[in-house]
Protein backbone atom coordinates (compact mmCIF):
# COMPACT_ATOMS: atom_id res chain seq x y z
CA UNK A 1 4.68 -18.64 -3.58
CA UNK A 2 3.76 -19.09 0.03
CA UNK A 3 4.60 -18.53 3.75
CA UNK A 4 2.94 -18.06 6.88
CA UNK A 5 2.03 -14.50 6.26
CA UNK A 6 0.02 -16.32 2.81
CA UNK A 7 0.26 -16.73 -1.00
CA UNK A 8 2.34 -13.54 -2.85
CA UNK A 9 4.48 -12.76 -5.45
CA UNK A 10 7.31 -10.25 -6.18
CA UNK A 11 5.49 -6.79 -7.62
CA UNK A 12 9.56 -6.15 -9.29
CA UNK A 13 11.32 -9.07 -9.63
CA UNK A 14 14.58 -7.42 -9.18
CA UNK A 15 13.49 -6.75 -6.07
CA UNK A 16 13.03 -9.55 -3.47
CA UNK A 17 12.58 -7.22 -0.58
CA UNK A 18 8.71 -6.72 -1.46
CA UNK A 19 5.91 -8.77 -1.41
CA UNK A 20 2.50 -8.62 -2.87
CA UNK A 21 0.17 -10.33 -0.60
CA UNK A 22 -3.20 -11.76 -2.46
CA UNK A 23 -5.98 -12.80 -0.95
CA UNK A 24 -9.45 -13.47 -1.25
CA UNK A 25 -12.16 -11.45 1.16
CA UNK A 26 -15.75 -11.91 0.89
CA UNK A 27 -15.13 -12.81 -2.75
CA UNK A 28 -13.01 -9.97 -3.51
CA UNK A 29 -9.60 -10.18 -4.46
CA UNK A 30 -7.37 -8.22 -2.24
CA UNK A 31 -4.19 -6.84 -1.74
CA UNK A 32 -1.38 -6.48 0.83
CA UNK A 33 2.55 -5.05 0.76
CA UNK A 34 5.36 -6.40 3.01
CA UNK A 35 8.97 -4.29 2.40
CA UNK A 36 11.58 -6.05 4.55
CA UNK A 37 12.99 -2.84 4.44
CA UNK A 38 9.55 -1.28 5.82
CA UNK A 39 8.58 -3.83 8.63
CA UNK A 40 5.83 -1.31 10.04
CA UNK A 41 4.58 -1.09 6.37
CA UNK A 42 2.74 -4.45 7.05
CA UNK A 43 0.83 -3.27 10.46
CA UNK A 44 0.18 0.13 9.20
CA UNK A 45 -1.54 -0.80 5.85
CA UNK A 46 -4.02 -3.82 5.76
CA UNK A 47 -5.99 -5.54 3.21
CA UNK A 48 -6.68 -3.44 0.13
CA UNK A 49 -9.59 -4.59 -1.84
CA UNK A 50 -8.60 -4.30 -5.89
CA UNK A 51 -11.18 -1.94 -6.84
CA UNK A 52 -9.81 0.65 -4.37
CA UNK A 53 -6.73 0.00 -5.94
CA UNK A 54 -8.22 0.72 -9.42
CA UNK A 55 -9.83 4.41 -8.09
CA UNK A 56 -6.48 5.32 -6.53
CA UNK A 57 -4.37 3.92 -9.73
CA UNK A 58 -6.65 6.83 -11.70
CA UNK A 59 -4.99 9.49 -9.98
CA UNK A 60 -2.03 8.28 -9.61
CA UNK A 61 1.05 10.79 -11.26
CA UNK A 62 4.27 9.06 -9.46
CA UNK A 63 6.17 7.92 -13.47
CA UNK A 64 8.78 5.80 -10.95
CA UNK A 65 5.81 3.22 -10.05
CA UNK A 66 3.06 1.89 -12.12
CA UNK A 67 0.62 0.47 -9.83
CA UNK A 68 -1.32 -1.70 -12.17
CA UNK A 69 2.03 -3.91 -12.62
CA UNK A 70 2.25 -3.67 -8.51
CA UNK A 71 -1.25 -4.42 -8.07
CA UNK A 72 -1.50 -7.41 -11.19
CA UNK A 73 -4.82 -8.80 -10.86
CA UNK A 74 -4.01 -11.76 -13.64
CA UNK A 75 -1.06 -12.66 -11.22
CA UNK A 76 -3.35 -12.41 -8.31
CA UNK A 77 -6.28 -14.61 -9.88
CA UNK A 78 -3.51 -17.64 -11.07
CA UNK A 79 -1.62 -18.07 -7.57
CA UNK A 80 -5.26 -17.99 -5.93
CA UNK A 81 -6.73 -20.90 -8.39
CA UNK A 82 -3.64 -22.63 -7.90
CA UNK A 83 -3.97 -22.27 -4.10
């Protein structure tokens, strides 16, 4: 999907509220979360390049969110060919 903010797709799709933003930087894929429940969320957090995401998905302990489904690099890679 697309709008002005860029391609994304829902991280839950029970959940319409978030966004995952993907984007390509200096041949990187990268990363970026809208909550319309969270509009600061958006200003406060930028473009998060996926291998960041991989370190901090190491350490992460939270059971209630799995980042690697959040952060889906497969997803990210199709709607950015398609784009």
């Amino acid at each position: 999907m697309k709008d002005e903010r860029g391609v994304y797709y829902y991280p839950n799709i029970q959940n319409k509220k978030v966004r995952m933003y993907v984007r390509k930087l200096e041949g990187e894929i990268c990363f970026r979360l809208l909550n319309s429940d969270d509009p600061g969320l958006w200003e406060e957090h930028g473009w998060v390049p996926y291998e960041a995401i991989k370190q901090a998905a190491s350490m992460h302990k939270n059971k209630n969110f799995d980042p690697n489904q959040a952060y889906d690099l497969d997803v990210a890679k199709v709607l950015l060919e398609e784009e």
